[in-house]
C-alpha atoms as a PDB file:
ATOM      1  CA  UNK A   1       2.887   4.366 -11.551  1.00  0.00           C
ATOM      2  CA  UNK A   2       3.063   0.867 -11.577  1.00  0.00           C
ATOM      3  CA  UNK A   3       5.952  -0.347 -13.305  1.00  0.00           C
ATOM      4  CA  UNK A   4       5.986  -3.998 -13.266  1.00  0.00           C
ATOM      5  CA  UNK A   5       2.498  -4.304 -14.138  1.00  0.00           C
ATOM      6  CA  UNK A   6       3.096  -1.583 -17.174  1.00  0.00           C
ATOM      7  CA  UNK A   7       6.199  -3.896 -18.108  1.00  0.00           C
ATOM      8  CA  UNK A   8       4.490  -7.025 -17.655  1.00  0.00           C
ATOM      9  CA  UNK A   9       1.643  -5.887 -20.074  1.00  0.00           C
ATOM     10  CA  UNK A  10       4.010  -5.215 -22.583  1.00  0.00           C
ATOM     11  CA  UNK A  11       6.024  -8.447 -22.263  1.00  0.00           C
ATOM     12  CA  UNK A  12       3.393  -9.985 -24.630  1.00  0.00           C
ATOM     13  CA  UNK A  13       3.569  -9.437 -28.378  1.00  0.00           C
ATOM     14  CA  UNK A  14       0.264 -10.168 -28.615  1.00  0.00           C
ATOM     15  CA  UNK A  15      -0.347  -7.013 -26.627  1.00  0.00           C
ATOM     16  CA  UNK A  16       1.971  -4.767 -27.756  1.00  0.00           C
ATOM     17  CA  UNK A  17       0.466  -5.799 -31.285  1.00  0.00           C
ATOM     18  CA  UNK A  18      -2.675  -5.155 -29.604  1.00  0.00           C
ATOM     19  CA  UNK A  19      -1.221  -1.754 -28.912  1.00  0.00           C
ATOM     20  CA  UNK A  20      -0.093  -1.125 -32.565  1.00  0.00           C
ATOM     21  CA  UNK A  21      -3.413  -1.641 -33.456  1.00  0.00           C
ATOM     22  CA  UNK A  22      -5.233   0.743 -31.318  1.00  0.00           C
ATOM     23  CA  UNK A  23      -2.550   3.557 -32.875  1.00  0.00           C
ATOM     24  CA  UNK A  24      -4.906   4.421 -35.441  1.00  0.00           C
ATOM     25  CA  UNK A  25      -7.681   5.127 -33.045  1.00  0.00           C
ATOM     26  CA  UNK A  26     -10.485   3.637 -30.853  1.00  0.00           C
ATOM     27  CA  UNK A  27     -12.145  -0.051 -32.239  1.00  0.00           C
ATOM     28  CA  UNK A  28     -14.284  -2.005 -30.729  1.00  0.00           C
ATOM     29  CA  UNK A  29     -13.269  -5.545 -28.875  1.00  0.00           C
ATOM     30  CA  UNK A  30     -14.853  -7.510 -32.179  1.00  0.00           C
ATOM     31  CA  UNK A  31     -12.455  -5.398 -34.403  1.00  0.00           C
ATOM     32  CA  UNK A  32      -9.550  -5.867 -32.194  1.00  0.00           C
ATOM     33  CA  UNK A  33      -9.871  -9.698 -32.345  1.00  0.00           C
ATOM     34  CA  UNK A  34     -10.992 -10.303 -35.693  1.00  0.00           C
ATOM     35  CA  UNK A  35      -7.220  -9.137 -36.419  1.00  0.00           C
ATOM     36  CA  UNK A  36      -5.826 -12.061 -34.425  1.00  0.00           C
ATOM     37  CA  UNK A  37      -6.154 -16.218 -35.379  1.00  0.00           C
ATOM     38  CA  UNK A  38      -7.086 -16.356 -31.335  1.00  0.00           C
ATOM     39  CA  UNK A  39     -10.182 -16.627 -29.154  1.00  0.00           C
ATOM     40  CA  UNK A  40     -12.209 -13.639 -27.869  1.00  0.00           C
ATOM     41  CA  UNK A  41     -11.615 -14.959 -24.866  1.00  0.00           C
ATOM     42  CA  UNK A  42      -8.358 -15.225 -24.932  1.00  0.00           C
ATOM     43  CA  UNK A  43      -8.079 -11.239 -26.685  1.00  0.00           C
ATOM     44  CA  UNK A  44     -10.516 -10.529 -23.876  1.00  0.00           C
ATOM     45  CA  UNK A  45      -7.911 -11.244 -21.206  1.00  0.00           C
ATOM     46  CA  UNK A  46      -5.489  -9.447 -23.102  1.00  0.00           C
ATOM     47  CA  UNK A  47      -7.397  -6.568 -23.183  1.00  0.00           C
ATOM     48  CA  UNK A  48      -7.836  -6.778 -19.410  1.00  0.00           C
ATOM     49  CA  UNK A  49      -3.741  -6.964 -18.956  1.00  0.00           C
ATOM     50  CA  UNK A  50      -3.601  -3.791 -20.804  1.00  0.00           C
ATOM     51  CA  UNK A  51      -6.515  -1.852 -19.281  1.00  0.00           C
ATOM     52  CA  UNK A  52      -5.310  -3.040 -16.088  1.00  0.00           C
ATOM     53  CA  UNK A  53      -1.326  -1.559 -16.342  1.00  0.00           C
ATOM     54  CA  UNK A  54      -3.445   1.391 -17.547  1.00  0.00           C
ATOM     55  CA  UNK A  55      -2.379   1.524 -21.150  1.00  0.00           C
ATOM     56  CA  UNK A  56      -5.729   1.224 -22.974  1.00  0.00           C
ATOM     57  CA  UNK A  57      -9.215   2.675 -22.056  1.00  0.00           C
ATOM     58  CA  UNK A  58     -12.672   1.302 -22.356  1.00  0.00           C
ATOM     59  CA  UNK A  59     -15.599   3.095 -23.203  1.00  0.00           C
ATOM     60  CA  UNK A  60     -19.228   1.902 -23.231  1.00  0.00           C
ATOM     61  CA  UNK A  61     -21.473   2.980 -26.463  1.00  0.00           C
ATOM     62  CA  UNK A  62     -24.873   1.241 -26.677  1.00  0.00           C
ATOM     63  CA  UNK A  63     -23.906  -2.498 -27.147  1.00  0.00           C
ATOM     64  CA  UNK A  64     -20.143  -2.076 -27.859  1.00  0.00           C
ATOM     65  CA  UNK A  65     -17.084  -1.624 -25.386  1.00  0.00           C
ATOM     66  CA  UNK A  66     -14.395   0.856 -27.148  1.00  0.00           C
ATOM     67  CA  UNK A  67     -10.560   0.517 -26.631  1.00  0.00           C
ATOM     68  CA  UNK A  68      -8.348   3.100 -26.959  1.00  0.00           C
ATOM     69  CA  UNK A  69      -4.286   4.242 -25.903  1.00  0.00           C
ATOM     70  CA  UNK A  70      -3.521   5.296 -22.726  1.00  0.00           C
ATOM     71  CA  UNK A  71      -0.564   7.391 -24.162  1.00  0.00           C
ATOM     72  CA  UNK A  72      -0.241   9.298 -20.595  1.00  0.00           C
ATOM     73  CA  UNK A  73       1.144   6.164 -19.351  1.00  0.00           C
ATOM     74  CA  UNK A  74       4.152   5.898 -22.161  1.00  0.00           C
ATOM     75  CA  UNK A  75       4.708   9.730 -21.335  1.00  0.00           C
ATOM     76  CA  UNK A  76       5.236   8.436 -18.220  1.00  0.00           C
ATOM     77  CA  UNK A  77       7.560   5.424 -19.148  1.00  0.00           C
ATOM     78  CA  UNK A  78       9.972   7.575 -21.492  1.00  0.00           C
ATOM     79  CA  UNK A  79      10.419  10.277 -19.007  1.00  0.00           C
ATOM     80  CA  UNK A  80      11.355   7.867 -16.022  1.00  0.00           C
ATOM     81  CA  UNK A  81      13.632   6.350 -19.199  1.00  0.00           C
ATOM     82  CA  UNK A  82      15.007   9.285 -20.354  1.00  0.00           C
ATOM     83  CA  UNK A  83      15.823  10.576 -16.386  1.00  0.00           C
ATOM     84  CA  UNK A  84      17.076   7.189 -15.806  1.00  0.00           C
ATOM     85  CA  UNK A  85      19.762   7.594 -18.255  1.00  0.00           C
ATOM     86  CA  UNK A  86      20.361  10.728 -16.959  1.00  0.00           C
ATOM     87  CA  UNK A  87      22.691  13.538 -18.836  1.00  0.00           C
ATOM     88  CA  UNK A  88      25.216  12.078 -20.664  1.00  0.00           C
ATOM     89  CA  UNK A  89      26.973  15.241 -22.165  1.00  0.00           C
ATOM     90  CA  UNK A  90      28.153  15.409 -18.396  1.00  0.00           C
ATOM     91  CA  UNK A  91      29.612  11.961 -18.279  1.00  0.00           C
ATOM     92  CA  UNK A  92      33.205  11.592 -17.892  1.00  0.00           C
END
């Protein structure tokens, strides 16, 4: 896993709104940034960020693109967390 890219991704709140967004399922790039006051341009590089650290999916259907949660790659970022802080019942 890429960490700093994953990180970087989420540095943004206008991705990790992004994120909170695609919680309730798969939408469309139109639906995605007709929830934001910014360019499609601009939510289309977001959406490149996030698909890039591996955090969202695309899929093609007919004449729409499809983004959805990567949730594999939190799973991945709370267990290096959670190992990171290690046991703490066995501290001092």
């Amino acid at each position: 896993m890429r960490f700093a890219t994953t990180f970087k991704a989420l540095s943004n709140p206008v991705r990790r709104e992004i994120l909170e967004i695609l919680k309730a399922g798969s939408l469309p790039a139109g639906e995605i940034s007709a929830q934001f006051d910014l360019s499609g341009a601009t939510i289309s590089h977001h959406l490149s960020v996030l698909k890039q650290a591996d955090l969202i999916r695309e899929t093609k259907e007919k004449n729409f693109i499809y983004y959805e949660l990567n949730t594999s790659v939190i799973e991945d970022i709370m267990t290096w967390l959670i190992d990171l802080k290690g046991d703490s019942d066995n501290e001092n």
